[in-house]
N, C-alpha and C. Protein backbone atom coordinates (compact mmCIF):
# COMPACT_ATOMS: atom_id res chain seq x y z
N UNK A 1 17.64 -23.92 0.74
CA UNK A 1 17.93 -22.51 0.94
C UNK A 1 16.64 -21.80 1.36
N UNK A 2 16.39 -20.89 2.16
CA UNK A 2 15.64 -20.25 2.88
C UNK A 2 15.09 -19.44 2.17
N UNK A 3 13.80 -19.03 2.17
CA UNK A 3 12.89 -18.13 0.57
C UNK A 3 13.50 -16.53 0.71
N UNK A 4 13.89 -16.12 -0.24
CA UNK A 4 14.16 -14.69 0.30
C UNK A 4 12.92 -13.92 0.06
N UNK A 5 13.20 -13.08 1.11
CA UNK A 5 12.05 -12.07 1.04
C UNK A 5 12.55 -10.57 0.82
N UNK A 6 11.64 -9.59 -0.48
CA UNK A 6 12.18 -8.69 -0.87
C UNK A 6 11.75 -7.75 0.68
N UNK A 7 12.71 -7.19 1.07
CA UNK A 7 12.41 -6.11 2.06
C UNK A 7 12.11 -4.82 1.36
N UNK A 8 12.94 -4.31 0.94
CA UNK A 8 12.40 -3.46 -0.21
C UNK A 8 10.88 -3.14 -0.07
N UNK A 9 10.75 -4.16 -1.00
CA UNK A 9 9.08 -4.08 -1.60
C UNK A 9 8.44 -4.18 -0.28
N UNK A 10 8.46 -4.76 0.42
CA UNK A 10 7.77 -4.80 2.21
C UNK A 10 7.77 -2.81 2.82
N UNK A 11 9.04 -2.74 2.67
CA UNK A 11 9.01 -1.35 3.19
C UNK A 11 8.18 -0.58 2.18
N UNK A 12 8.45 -0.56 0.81
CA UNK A 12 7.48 0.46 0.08
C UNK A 12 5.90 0.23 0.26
N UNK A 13 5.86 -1.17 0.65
CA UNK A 13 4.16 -0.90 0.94
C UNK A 13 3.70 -0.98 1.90
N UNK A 14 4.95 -0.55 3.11
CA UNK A 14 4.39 0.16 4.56
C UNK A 14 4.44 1.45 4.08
N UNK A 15 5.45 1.88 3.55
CA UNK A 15 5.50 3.49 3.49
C UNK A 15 3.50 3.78 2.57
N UNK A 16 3.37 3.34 1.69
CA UNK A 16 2.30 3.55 0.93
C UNK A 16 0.91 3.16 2.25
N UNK A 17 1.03 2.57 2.84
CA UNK A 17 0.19 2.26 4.24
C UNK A 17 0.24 3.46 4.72
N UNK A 18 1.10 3.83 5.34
CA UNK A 18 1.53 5.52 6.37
C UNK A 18 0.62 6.05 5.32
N UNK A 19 0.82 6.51 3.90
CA UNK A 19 0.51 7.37 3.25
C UNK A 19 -0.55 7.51 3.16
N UNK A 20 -1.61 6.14 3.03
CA UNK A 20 -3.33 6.04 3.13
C UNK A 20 -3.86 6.24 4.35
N UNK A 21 -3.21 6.28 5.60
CA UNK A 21 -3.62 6.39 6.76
C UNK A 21 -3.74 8.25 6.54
N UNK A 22 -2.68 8.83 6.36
CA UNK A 22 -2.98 9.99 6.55
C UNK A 22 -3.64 10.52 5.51
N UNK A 23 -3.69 10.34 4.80
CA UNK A 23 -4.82 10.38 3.30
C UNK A 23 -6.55 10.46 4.06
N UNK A 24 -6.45 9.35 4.42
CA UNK A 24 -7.81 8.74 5.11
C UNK A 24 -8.69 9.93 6.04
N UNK A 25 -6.99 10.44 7.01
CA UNK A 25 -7.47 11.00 8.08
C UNK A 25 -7.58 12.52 8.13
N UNK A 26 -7.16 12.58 6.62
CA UNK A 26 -7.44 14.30 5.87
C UNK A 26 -8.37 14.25 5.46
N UNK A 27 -9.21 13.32 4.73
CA UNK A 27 -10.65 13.11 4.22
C UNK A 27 -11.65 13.19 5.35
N UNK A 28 -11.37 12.41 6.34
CA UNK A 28 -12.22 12.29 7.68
C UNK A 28 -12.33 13.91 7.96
N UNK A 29 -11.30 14.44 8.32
CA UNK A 29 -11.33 16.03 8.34
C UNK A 29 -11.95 17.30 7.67
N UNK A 30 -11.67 17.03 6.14
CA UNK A 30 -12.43 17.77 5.25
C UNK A 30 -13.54 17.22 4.92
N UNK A 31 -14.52 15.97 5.52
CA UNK A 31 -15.48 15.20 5.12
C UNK A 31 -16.71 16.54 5.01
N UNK A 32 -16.75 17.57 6.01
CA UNK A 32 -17.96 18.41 6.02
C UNK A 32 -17.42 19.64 5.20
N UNK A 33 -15.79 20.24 6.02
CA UNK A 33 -15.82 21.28 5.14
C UNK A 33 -15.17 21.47 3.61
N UNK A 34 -14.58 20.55 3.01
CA UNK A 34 -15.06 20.35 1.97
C UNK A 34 -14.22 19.39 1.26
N UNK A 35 -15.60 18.93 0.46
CA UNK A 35 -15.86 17.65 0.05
C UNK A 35 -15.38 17.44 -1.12
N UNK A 36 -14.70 18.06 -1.88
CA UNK A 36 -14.09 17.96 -3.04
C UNK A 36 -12.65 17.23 -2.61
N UNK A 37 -12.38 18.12 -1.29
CA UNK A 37 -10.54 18.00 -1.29
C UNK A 37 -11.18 16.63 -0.14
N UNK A 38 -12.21 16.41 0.09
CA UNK A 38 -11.98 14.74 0.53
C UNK A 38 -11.81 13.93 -0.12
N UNK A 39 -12.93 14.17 -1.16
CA UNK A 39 -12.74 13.50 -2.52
C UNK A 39 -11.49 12.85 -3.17
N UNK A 40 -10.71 14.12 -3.07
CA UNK A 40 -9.62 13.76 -3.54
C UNK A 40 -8.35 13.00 -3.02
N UNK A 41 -8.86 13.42 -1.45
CA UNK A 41 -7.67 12.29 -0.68
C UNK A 41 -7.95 11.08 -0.92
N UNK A 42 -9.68 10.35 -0.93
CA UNK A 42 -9.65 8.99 -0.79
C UNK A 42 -9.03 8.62 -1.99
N UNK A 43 -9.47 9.38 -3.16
CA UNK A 43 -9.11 8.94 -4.44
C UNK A 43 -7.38 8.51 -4.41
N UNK A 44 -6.58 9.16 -3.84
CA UNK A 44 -5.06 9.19 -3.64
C UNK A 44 -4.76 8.06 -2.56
N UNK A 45 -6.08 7.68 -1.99
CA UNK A 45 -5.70 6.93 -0.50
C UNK A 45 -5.10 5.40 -1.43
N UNK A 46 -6.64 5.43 -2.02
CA UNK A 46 -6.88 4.52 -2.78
C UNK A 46 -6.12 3.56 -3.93
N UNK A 47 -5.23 4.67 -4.51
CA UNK A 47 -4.31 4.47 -5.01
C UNK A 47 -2.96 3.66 -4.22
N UNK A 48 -2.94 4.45 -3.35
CA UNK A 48 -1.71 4.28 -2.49
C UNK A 48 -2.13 2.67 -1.74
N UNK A 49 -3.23 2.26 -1.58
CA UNK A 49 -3.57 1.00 -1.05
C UNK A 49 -3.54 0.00 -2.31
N UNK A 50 -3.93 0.46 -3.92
CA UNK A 50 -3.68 -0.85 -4.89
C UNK A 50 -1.93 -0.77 -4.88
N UNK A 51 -1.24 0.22 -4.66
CA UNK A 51 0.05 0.41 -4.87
C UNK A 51 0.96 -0.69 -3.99
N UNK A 52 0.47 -0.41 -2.36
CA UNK A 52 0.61 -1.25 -1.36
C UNK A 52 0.95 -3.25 -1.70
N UNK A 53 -0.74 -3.10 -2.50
CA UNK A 53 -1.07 -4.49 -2.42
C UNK A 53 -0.29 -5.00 -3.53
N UNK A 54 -0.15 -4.20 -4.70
CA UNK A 54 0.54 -4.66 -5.91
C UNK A 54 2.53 -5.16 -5.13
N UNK A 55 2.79 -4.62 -4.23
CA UNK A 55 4.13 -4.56 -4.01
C UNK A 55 3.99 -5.99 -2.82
N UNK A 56 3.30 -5.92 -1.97
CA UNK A 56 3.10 -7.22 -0.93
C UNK A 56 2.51 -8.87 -2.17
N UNK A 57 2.21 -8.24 -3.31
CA UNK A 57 2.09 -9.54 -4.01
C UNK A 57 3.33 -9.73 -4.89
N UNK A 58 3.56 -8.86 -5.01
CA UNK A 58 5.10 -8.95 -5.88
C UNK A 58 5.98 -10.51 -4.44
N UNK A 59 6.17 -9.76 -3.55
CA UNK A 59 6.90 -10.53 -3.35
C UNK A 59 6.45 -11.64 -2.32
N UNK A 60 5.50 -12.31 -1.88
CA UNK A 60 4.14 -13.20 -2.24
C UNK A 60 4.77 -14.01 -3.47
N UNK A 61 4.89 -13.38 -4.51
CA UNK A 61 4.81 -14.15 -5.66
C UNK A 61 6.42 -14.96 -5.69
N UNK A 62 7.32 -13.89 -5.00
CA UNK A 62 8.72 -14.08 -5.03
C UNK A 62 8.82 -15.42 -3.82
N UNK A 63 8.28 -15.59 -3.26
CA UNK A 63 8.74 -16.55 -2.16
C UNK A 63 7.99 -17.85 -2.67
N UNK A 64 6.72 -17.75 -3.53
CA UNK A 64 6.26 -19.02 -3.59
C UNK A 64 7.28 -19.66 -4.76
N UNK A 65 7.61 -18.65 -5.50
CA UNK A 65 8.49 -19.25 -6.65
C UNK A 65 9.66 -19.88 -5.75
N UNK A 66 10.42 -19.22 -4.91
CA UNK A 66 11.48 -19.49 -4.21
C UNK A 66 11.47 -20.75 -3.55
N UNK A 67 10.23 -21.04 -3.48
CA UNK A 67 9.53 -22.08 -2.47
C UNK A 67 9.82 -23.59 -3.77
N UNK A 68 8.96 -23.07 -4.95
CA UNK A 68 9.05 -23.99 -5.86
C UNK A 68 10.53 -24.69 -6.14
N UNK A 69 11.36 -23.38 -5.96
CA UNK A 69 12.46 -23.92 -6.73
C UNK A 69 13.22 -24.87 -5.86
N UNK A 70 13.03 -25.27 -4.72
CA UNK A 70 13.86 -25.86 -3.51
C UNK A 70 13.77 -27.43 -4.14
C-alpha cells in the first residue's frame, strides 16, 4: 500500500511559510523606522517557521512509519 501523506499538515505548513514570508518582509520594512515592531515580526516569523517545521516532520514521521509497516 502506498505511504499516505497528511495533506493537511503539508498545507498548514505552507500557509505558516506565506505567513513568515510576510512577517519577514514587514521587518525588512520597519528595520529603520522602527525597530521594536521589527522585532516583533521576526520574533512571530520565527515562530511561524518552528510551527512550519514541527508540521512537515509530523508527517515525515507519518510516512516513514507507513513505510515500516509495509
Amino acid at each position: 500500500m502506498p505511504q499516505q501523506i497528511d495533506v493537511n499538515q503539508l498545507n498548514q505548513a505552507k500557509a505558516n511559510v506565506s505567513l513568515t514570508q510576510e512577517l519577514l518582509t514587514k521587518a525588512i520594512e520597519k528595520a529603520n523606522s522602527d525597530p521594536t515592531l521589527a522585532q516583533e515580526a521576526i520574533k512571530q516569523a520565527s515562530n511561524e517557521i518552528s510551527s512550519a517545521l514541527t508540521a512537515v516532520t509530523q508527517v515525515q514521521k507519518g510516512s516513514i512509519t507507513d513505510s515500516a509497516e509495509i
